[in-house]
C-alpha atoms as a PDB file:
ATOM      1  CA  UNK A   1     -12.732  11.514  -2.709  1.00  0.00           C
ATOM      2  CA  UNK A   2     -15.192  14.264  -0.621  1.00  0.00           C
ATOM      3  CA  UNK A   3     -13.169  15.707   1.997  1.00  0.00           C
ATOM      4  CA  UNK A   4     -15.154  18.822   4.143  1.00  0.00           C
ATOM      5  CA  UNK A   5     -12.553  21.691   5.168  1.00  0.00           C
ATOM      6  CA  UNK A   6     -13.860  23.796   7.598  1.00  0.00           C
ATOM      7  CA  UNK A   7     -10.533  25.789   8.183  1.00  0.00           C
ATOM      8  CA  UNK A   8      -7.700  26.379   5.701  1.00  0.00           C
ATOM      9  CA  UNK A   9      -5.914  23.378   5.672  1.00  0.00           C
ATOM     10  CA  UNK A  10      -3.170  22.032   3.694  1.00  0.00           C
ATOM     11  CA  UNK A  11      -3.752  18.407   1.959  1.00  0.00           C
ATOM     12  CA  UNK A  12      -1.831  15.642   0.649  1.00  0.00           C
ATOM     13  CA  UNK A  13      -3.497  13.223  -1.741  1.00  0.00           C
ATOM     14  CA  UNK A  14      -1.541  10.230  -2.681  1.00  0.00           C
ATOM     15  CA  UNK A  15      -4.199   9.048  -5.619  1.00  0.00           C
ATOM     16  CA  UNK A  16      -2.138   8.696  -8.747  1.00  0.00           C
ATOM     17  CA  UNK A  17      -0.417   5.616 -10.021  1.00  0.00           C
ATOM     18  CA  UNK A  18       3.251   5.980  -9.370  1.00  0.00           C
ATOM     19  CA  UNK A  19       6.047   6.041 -12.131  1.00  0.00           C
ATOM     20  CA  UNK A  20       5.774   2.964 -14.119  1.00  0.00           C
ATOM     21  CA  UNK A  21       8.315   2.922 -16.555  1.00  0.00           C
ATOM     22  CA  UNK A  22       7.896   0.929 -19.996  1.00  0.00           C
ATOM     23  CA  UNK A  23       4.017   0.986 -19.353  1.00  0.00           C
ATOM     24  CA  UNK A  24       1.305   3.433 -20.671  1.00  0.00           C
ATOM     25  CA  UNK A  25       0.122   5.275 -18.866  1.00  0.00           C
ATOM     26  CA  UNK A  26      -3.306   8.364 -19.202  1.00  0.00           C
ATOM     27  CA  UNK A  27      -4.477   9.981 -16.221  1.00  0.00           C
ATOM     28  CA  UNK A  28      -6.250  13.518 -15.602  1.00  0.00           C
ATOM     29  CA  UNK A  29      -6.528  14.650 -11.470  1.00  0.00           C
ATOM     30  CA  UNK A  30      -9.332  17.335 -11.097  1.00  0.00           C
ATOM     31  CA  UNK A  31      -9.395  19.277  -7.828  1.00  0.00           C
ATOM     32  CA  UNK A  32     -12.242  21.449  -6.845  1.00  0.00           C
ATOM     33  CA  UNK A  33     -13.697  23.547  -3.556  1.00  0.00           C
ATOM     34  CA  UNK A  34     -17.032  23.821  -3.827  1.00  0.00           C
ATOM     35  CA  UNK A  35     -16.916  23.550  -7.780  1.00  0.00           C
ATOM     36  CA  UNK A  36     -14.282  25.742  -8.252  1.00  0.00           C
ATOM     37  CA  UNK A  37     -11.170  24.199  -9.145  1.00  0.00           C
ATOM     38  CA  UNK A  38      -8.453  24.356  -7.230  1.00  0.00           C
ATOM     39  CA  UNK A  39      -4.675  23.851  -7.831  1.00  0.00           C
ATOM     40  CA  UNK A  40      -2.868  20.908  -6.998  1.00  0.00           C
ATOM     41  CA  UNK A  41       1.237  20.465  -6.688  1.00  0.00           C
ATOM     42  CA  UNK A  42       2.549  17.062  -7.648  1.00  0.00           C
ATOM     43  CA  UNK A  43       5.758  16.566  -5.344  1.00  0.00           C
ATOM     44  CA  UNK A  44       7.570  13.176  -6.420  1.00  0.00           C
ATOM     45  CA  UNK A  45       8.555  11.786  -3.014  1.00  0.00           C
ATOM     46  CA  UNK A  46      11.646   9.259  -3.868  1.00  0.00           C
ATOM     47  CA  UNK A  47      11.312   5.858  -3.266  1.00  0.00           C
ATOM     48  CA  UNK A  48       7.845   5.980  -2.784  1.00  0.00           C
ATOM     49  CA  UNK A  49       5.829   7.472  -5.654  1.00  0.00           C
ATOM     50  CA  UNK A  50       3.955  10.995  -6.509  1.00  0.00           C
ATOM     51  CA  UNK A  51       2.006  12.940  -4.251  1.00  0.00           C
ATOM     52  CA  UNK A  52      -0.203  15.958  -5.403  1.00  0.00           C
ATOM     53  CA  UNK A  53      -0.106  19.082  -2.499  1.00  0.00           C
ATOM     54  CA  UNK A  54      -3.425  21.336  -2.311  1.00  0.00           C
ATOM     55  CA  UNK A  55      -4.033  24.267  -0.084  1.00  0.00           C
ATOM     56  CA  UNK A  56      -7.752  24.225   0.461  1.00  0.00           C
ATOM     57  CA  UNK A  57      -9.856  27.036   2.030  1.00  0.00           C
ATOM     58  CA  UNK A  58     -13.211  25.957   3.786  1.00  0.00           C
ATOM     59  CA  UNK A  59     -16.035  23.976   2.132  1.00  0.00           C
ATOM     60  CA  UNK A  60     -16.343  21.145   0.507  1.00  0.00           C
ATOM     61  CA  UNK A  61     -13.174  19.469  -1.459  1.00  0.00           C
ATOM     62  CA  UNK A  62     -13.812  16.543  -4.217  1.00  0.00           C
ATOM     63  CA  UNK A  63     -10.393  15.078  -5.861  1.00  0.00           C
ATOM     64  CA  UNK A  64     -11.052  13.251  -9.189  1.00  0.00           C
ATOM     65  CA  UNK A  65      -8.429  10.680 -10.126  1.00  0.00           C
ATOM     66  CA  UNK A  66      -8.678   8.583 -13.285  1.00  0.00           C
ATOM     67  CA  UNK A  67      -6.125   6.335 -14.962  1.00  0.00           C
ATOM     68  CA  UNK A  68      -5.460   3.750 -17.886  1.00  0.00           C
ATOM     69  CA  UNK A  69      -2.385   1.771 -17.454  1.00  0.00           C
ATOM     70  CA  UNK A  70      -1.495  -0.086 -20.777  1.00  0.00           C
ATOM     71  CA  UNK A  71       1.713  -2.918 -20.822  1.00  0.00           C
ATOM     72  CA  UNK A  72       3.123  -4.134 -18.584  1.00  0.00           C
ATOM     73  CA  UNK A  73       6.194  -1.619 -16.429  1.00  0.00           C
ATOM     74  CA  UNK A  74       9.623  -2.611 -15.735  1.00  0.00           C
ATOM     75  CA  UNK A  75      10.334  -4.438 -12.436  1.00  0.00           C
ATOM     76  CA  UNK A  76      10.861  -1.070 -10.023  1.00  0.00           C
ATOM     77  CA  UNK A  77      14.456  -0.345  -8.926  1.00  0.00           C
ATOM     78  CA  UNK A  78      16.275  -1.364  -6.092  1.00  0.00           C
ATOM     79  CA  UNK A  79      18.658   1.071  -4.551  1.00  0.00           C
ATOM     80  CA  UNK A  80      21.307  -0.164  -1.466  1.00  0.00           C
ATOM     81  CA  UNK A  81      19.756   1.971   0.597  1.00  0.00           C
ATOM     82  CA  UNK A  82      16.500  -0.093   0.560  1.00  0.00           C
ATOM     83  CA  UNK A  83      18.131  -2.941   2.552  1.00  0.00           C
ATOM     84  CA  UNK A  84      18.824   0.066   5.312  1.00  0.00           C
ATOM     85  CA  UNK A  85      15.549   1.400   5.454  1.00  0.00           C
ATOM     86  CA  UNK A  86      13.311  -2.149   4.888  1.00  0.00           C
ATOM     87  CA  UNK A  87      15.279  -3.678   7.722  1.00  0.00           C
ATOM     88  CA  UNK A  88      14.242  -1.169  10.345  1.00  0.00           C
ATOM     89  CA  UNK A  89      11.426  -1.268  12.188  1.00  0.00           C
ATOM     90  CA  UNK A  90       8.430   1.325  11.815  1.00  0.00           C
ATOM     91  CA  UNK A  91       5.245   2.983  13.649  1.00  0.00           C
ATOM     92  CA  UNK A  92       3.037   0.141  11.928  1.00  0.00           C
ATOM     93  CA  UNK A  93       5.898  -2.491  11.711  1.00  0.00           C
ATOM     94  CA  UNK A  94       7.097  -3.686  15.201  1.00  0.00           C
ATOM     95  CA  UNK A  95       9.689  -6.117  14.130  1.00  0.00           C
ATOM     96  CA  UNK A  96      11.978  -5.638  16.971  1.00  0.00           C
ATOM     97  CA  UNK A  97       8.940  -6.656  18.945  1.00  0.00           C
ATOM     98  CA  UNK A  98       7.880 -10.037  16.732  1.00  0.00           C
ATOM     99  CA  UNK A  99      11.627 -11.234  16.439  1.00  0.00           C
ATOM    100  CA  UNK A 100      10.870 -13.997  18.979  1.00  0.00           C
ATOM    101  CA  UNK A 101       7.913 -14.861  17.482  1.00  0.00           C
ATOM    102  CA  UNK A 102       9.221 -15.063  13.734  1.00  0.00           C
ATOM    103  CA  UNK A 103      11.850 -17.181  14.512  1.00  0.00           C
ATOM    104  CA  UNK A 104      10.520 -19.683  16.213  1.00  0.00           C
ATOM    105  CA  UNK A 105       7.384 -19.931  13.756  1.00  0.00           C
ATOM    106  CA  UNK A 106      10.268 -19.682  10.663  1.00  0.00           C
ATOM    107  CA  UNK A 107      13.225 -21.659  11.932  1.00  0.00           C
ATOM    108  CA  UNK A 108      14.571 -23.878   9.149  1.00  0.00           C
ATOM    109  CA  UNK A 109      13.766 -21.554   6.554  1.00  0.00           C
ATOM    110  CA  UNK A 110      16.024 -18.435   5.357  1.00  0.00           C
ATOM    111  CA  UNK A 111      16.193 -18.028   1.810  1.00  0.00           C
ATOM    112  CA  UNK A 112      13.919 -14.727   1.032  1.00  0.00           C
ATOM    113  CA  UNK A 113      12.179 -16.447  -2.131  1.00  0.00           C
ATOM    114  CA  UNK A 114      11.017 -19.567   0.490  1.00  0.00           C
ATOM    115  CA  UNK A 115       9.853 -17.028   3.312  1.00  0.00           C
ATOM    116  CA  UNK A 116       7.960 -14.307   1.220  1.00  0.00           C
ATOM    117  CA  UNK A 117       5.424 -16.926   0.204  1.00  0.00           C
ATOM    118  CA  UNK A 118       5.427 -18.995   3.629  1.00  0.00           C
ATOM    119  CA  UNK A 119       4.843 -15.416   5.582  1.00  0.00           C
ATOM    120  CA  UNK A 120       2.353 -14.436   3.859  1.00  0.00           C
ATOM    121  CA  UNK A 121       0.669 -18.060   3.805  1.00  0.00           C
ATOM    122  CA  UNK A 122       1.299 -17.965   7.503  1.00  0.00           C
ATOM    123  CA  UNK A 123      -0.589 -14.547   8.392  1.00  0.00           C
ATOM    124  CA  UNK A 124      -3.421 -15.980   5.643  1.00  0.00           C
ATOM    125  CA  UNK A 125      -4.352 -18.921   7.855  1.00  0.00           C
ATOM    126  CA  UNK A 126      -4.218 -17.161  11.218  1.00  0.00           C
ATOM    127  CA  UNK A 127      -6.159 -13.595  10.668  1.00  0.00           C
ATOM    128  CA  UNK A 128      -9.655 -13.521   9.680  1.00  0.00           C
ATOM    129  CA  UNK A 129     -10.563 -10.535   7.515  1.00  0.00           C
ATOM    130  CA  UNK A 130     -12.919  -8.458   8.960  1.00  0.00           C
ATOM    131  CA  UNK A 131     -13.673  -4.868   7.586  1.00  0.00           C
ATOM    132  CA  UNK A 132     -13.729  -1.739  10.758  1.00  0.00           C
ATOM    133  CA  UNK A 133     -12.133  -4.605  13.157  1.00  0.00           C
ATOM    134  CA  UNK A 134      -9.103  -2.416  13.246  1.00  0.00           C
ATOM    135  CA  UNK A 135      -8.495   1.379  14.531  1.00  0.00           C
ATOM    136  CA  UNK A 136      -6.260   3.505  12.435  1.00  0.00           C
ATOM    137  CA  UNK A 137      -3.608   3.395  15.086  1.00  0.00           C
ATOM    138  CA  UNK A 138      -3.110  -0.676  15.007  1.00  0.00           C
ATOM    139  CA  UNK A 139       0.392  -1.889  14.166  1.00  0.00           C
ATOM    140  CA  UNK A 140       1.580  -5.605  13.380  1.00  0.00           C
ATOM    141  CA  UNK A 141       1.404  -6.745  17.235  1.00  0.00           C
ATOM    142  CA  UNK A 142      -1.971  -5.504  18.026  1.00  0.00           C
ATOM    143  CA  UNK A 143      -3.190  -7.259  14.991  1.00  0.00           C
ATOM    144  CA  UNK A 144      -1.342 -10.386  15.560  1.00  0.00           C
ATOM    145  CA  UNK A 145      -2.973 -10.292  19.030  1.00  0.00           C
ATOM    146  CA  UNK A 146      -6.180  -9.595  17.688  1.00  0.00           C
ATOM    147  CA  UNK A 147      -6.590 -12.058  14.854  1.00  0.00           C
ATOM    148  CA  UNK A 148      -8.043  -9.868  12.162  1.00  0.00           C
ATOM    149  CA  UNK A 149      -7.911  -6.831  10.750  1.00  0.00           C
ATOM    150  CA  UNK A 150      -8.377  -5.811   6.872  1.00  0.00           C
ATOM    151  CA  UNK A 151      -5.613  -5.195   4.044  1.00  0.00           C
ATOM    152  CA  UNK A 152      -3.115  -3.001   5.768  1.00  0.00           C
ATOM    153  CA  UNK A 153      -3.167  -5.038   9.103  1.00  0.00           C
ATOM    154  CA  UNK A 154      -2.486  -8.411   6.813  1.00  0.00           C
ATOM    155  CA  UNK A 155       0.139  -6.253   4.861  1.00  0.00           C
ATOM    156  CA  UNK A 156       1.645  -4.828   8.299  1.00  0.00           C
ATOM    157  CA  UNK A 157       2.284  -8.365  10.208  1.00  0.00           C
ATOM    158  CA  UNK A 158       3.902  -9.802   6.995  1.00  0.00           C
ATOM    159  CA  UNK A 159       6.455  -6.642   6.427  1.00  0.00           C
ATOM    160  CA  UNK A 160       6.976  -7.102  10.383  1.00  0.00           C
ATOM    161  CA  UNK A 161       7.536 -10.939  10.220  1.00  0.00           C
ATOM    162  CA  UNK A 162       9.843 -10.270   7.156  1.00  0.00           C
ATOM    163  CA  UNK A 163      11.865  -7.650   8.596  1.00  0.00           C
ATOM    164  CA  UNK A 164      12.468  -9.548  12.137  1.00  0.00           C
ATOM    165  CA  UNK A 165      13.793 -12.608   9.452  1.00  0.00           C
ATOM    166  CA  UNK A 166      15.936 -10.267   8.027  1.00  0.00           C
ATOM    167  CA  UNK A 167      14.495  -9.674   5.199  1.00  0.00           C
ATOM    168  CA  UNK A 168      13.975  -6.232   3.513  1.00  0.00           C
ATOM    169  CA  UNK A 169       9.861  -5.745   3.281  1.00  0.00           C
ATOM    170  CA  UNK A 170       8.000  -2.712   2.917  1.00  0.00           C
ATOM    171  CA  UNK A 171       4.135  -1.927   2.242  1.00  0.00           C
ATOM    172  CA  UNK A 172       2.503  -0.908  -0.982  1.00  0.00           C
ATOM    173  CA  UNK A 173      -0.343   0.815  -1.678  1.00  0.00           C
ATOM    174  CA  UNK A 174      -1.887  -0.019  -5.209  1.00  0.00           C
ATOM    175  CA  UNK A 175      -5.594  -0.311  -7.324  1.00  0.00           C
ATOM    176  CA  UNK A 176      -6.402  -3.875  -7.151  1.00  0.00           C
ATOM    177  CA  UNK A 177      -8.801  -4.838 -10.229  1.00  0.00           C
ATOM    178  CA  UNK A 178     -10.782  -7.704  -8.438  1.00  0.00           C
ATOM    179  CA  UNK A 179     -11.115  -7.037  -4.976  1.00  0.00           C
ATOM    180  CA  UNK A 180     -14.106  -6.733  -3.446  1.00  0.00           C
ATOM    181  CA  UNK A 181     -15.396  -5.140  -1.966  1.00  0.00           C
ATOM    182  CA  UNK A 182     -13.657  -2.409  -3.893  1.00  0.00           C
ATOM    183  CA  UNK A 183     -11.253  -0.257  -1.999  1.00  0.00           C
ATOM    184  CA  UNK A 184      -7.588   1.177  -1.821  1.00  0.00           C
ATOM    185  CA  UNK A 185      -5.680  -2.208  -1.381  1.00  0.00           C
ATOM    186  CA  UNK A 186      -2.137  -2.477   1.107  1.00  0.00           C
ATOM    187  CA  UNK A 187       0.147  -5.629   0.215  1.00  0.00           C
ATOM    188  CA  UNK A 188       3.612  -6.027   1.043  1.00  0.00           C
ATOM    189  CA  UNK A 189       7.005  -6.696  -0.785  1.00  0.00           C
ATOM    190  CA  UNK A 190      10.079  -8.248   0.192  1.00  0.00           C
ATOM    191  CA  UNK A 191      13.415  -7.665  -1.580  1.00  0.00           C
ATOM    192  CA  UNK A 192      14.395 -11.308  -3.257  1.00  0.00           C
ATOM    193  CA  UNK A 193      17.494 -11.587  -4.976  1.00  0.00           C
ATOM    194  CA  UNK A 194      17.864  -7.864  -5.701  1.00  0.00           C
ATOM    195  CA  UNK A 195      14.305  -7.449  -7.075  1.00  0.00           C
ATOM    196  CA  UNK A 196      10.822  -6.102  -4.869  1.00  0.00           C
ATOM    197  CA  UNK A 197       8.447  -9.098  -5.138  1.00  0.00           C
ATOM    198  CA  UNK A 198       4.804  -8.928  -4.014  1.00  0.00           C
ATOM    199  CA  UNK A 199       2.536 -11.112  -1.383  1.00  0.00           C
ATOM    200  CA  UNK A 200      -0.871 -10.331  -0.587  1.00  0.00           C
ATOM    201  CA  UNK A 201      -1.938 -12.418   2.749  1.00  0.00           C
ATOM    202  CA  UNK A 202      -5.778 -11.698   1.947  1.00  0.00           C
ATOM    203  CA  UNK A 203      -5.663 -13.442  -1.223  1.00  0.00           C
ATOM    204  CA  UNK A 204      -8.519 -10.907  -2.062  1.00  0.00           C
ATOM    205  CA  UNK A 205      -7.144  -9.744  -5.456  1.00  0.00           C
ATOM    206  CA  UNK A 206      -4.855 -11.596  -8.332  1.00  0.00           C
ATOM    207  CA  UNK A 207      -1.193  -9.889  -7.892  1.00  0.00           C
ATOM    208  CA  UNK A 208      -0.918  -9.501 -11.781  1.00  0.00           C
ATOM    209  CA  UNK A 209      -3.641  -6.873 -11.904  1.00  0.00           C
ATOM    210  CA  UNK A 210      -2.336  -4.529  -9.439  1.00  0.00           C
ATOM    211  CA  UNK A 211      -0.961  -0.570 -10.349  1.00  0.00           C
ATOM    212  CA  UNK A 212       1.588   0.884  -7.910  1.00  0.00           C
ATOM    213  CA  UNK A 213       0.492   3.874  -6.251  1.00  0.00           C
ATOM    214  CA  UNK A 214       2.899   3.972  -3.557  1.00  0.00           C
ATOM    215  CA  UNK A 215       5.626   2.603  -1.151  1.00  0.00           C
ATOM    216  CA  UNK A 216       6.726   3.315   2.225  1.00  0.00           C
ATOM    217  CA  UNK A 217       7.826   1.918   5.656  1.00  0.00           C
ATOM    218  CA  UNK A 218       4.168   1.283   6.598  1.00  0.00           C
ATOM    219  CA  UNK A 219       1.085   2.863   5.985  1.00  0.00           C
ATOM    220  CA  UNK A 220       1.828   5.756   7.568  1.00  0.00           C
ATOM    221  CA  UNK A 221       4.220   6.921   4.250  1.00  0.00           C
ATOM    222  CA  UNK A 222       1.416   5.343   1.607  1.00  0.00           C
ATOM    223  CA  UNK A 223      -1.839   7.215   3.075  1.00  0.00           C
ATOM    224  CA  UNK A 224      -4.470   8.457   0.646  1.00  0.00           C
ATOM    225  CA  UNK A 225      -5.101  11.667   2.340  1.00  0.00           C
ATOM    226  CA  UNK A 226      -3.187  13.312   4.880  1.00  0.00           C
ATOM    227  CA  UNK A 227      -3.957  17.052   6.053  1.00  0.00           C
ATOM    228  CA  UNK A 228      -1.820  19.594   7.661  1.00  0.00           C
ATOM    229  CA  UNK A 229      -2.763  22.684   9.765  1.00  0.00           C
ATOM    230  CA  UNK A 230      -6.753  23.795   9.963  1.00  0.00           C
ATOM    231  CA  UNK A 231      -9.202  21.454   9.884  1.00  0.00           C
ATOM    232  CA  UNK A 232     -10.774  18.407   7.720  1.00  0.00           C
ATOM    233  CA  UNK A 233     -12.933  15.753   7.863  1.00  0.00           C
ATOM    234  CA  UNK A 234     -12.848  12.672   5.117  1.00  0.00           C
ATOM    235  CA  UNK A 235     -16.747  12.539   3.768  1.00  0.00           C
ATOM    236  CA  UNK A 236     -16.075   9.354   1.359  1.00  0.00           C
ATOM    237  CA  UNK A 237     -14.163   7.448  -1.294  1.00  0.00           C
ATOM    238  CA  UNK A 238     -15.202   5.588  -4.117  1.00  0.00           C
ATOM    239  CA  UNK A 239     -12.516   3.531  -5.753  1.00  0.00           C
ATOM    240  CA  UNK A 240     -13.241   1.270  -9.166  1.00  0.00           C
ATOM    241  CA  UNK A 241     -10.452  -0.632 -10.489  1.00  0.00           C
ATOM    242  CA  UNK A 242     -10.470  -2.869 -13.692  1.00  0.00           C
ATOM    243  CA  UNK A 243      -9.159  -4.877 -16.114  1.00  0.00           C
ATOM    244  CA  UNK A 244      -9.321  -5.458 -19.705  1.00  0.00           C
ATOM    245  CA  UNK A 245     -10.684  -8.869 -20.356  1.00  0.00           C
ATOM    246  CA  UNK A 246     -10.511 -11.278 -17.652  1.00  0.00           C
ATOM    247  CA  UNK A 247      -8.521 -10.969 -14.408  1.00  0.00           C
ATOM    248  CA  UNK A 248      -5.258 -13.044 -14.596  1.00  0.00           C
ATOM    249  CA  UNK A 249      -4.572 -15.974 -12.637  1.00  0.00           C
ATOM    250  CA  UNK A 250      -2.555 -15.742 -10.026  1.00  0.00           C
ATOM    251  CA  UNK A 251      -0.508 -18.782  -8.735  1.00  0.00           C
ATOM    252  CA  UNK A 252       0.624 -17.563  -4.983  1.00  0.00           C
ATOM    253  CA  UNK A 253       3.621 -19.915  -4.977  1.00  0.00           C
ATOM    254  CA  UNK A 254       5.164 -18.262  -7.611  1.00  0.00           C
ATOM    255  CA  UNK A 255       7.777 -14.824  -7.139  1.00  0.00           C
ATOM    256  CA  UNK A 256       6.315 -11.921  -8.890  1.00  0.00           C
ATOM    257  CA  UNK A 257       6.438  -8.233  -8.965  1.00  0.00           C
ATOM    258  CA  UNK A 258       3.698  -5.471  -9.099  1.00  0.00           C
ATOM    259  CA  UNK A 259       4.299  -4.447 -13.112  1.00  0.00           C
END
């Protein structure tokens, strides 16, 4: 990531893989200004994952993230405050807004393990996936109106949708080995029978493949970069993502968490 700082600036880079407990897991973050390297502070945000806190002066900033993930992590914990906060509506996440319009496109179904999968279905068939179609500022009703949008709008209308169901759902941000063309990737998760399971509306990338980075209401608690105070621009990301061997199948009917 190539971020230009023109004034001091304090910023947030949500890069690594979150805790993944019972997996493997190698990483090195390199932080420099101008090819000097520059300190970074991880901060573990709870509930959500690890974020890494530099104070930049002016010139040009390049984060280096890599990771090797090995095994396979323990389903991620569920806490009764998740039911509290997943419920809610957000920024991105307007399901007080899209309660009319979830029921009457849901009614007969209520079980969370039947509506995760026909949500996400549901937002598949109606948005078309079109990369820059979306402004930063788009939430789950200006992308239903629209019709398209890319990851995070597809992630956003089927956390929305969930939540106006009743249905704890949040977003996740995570590496997605497969996806093209390769990016950050949002999906969402819904909380089935006491466990976070995954749906990915785009269908762009097998759900067996993807690493955790982070969790959050909506995309505004998951973002890659955020800066405080002074100024800074975002020059470019490159993001690669594999897998050893061939990517899994991925069978969209079936309940499954991001492990």
């Amino acid at each position: 990531m190539v971020v230009d700082v023109s004034e001091p600036a304090e910023l947030v880079l949500q890069l690594a893989v979150s805790g993944m407990p019972g997996a493997g897991l190698a990483e090195t973050l390199m932080v420099t200004c101008d090819g000097s390297e520059l300190p970074a502070t991880e901060v573990m945000v709870p509930g959500s994952g690890r974020a890494h806190v530099v104070t930049a002066r002016p010139g040009r900033v390049v984060a280096e993230y890599q990771a090797s993930v090995s095994g396979r992590a323990r389903p991620p914990e569920t806490a009764p405050a998740d039911r509290l906060i997943y419920l809610r509506p957000s920024r991105y996440a307007q399901s007080d807004t899209l309660f009319a319009v979830a029921r009457a496109e849901f009614a007969g179904l209520s079980a969370p393990g039947d509506l995760l999968p026909a949500v996400a279905s549901w937002v598949g068939t109606r948005l078309s996936y079109v990369p820059g179609s979306s402004r930063p500022t788009d939430g789950a009703v200006q992308t239903l109106l629209s019709r398209q949008g890319v990851c995070r709008d597809y992630a956003h209308l089927v956390v929305a949708l969930l939540r106006a169901l009743d249905v704890p759902a949040r977003l996740a941000a995570v590496y997605a080995p497969g996806l093209a063309p390769m990016d950050f990737h949002a999906v969402a998760e819904a909380l089935v029978d006491g466990c976070w399971r995954v749906a990915d509306a785009t269908l762009l990338a097998p759900r067996a493949g993807l690493v955790r980075i982070a969790v959050g209401r909506d995309a505004a608690d998951t973002a890659f970069l955020s800066t405080y105070g002074g100024a800074a621009q975002l020059v470019s990301t490159d993001v690669t993502a594999t897998v050893s061997g061939p990517l899994p199948a991925d069978d969209v009917t079936a309940l499954m968490s991001i492990g």
